[in-house]
Protein backbone atom coordinates (compact mmCIF):
# COMPACT_ATOMS: atom_id res chain seq x y z
CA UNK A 1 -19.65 -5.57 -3.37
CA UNK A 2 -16.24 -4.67 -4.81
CA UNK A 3 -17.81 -4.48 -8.68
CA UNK A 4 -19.87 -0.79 -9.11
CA UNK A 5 -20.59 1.87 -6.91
CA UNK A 6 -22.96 4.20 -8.41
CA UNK A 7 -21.97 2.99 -11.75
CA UNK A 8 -18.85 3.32 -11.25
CA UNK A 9 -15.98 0.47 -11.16
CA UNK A 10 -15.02 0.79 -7.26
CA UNK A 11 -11.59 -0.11 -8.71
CA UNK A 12 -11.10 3.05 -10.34
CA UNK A 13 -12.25 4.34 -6.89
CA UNK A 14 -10.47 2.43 -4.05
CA UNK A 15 -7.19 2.66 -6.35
CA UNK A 16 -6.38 6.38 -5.40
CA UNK A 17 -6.21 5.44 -1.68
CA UNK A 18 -3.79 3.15 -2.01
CA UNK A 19 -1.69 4.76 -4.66
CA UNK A 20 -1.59 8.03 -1.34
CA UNK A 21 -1.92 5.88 1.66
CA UNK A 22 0.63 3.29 1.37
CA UNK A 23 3.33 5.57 0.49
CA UNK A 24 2.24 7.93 2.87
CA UNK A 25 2.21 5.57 5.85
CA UNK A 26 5.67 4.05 5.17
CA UNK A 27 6.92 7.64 5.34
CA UNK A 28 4.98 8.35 8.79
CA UNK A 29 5.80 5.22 10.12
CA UNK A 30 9.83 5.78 9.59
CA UNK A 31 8.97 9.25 11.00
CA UNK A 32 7.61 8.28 14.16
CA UNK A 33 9.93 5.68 14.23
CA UNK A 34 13.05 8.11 14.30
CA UNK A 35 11.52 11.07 16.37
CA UNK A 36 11.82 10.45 20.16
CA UNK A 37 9.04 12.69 20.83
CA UNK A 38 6.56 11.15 18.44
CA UNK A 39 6.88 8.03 18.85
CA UNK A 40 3.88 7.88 21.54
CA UNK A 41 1.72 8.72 18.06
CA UNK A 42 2.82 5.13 16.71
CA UNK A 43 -0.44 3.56 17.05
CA UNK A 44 -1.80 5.85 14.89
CA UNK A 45 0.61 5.07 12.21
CA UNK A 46 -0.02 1.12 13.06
CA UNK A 47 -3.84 2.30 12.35
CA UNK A 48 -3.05 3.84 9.32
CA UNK A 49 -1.11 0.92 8.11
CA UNK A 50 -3.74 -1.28 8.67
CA UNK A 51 -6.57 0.84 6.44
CA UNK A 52 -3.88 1.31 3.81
CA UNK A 53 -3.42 -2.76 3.73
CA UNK A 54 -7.20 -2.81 3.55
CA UNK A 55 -7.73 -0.31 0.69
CA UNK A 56 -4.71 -2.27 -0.96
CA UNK A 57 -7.32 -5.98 -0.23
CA UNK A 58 -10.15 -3.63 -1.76
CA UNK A 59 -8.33 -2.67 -4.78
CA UNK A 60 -7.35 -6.35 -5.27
CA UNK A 61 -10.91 -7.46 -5.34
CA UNK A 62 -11.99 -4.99 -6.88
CA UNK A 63 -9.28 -4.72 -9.70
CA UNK A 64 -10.07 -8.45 -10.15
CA UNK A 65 -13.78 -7.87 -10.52
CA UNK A 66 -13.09 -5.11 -13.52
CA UNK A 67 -10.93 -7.42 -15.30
CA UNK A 68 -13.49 -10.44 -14.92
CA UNK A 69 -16.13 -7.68 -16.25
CA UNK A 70 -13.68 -6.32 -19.34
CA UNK A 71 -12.24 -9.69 -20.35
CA UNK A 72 -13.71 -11.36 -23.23
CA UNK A 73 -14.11 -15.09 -22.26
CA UNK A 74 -12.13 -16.09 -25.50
CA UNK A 75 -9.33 -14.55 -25.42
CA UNK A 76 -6.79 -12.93 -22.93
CA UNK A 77 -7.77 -10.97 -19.46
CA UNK A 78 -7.54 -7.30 -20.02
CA UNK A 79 -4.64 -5.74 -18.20
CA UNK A 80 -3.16 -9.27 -17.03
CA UNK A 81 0.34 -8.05 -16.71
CA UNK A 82 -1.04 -5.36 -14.21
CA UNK A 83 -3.08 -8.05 -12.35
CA UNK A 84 0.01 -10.45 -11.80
CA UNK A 85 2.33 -7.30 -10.44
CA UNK A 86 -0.67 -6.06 -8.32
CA UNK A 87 -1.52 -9.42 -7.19
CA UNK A 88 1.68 -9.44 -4.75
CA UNK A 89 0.54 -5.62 -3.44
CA UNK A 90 -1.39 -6.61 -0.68
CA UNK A 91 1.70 -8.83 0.51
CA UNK A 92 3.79 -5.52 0.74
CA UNK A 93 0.72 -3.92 2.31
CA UNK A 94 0.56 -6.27 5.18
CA UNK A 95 4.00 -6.40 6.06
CA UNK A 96 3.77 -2.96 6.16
CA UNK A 97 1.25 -3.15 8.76
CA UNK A 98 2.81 -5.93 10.83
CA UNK A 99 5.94 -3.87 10.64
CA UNK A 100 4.51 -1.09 12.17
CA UNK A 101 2.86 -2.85 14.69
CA UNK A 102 6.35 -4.57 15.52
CA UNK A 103 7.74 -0.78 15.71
CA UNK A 104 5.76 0.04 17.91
CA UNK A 105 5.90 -3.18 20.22
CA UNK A 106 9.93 -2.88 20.65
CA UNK A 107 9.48 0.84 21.18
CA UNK A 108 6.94 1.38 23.39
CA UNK A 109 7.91 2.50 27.13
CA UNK A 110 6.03 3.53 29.96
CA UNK A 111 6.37 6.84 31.17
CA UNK A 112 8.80 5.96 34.60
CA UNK A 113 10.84 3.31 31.96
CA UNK A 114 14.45 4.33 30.46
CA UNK A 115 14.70 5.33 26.87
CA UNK A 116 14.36 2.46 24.17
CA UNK A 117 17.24 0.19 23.98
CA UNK A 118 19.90 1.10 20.52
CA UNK A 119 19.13 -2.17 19.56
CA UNK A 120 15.36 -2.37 19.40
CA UNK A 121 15.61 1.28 17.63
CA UNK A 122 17.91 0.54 15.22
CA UNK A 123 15.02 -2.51 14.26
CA UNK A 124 12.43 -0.40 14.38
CA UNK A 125 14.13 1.51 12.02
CA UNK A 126 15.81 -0.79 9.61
CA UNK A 127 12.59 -2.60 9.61
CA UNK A 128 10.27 0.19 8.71
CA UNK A 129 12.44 1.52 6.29
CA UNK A 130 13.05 -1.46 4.34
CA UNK A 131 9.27 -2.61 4.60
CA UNK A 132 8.44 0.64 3.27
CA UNK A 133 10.49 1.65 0.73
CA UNK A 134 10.06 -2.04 -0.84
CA UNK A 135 6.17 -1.49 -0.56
CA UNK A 136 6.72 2.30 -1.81
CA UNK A 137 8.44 0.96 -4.76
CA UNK A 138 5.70 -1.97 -5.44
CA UNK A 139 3.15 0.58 -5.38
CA UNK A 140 4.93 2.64 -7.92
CA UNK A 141 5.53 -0.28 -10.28
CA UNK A 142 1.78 -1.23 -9.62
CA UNK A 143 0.46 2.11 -10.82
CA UNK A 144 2.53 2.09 -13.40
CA UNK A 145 1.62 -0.84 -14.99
CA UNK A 146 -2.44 0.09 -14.65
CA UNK A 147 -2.19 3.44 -16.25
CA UNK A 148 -0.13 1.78 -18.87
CA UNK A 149 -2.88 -0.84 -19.55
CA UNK A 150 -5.37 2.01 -19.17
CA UNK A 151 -3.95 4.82 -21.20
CA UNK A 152 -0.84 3.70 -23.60
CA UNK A 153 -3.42 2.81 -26.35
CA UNK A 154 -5.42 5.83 -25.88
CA UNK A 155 -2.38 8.33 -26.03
CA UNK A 156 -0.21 7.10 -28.57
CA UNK A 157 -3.50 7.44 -30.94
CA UNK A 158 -4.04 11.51 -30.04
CA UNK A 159 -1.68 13.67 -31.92
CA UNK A 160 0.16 16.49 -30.70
């Protein structure tokens, strides 16, 4: 399932979304997290959290499914530096989502209710923004190492 689409790796597919939508999301969520009048729009961020954290399981599986078809048996996995950093990814990913789903637990009033409590805000927001510049940064460092592994070979041979 996770190996070829089209022949095509699906890694080289399902990569993109979570290189955009994990970043994306932590930004969103701390958005909606800090704006009073958007907040009602927090389940949609919770939503989008949770297909970021599963294009971040689909990249796993299907990152691991490349490397299994790429590796020669005898000697080292291709890319196994970028495997090992990526592995943790889908950690980040799902405390992402559970974050935002927390978020929007302490913050969510009815319409007749007072305004969120200081304290709940201030760990929605601490929260989110930890969660998501940690899994922001994770993504970076995750990308970086695959187009490394992909294309430091390849452009130190071309000249200039």
């Amino acid at each position: 399932m996770f190996d070829l689409f089209n022949g095509m790796p699906v890694h080289a597919l399902v990569v993109h979304a979570v290189v955009v939508l994990l970043p994306l999301m932590a930004v969103v969520t701390v958005a909606f997290v800090i704006r009073p009048r958007w907040r009602r729009e927090l389940p949609w961020a919770v939503v989008g959290n949770l297909l970021a954290a599963a294009a971040t399981y689909a990249a796993m599986a299907s990152g691991e499914k490349l490397q299994t078809r790429l590796s020669n048996p005898d000697f080292e996995p291709v890319a196994k530096d970028h495997g090992d950093i990526a592995s943790l990814l889908i950690y980040f990913a799902v405390a992402q989502f559970v974050v935002s789903l927390i978020a929007w637990l302490l913050l969510r009033t009815r319409d007749d209710a007072p305004r969120t409590s200081r304290p709940k805000l201030v760990t929605a927001v601490v929260l989110t923004l930890a969660v998501g510049v940690a899994a922001s940064a994770w993504t970076f460092r995750v990308g970086d190492s695959g187009a490394e592994a992909v294309w430091k070979d390849k452009i130190a041979s071309t000249e200039q």
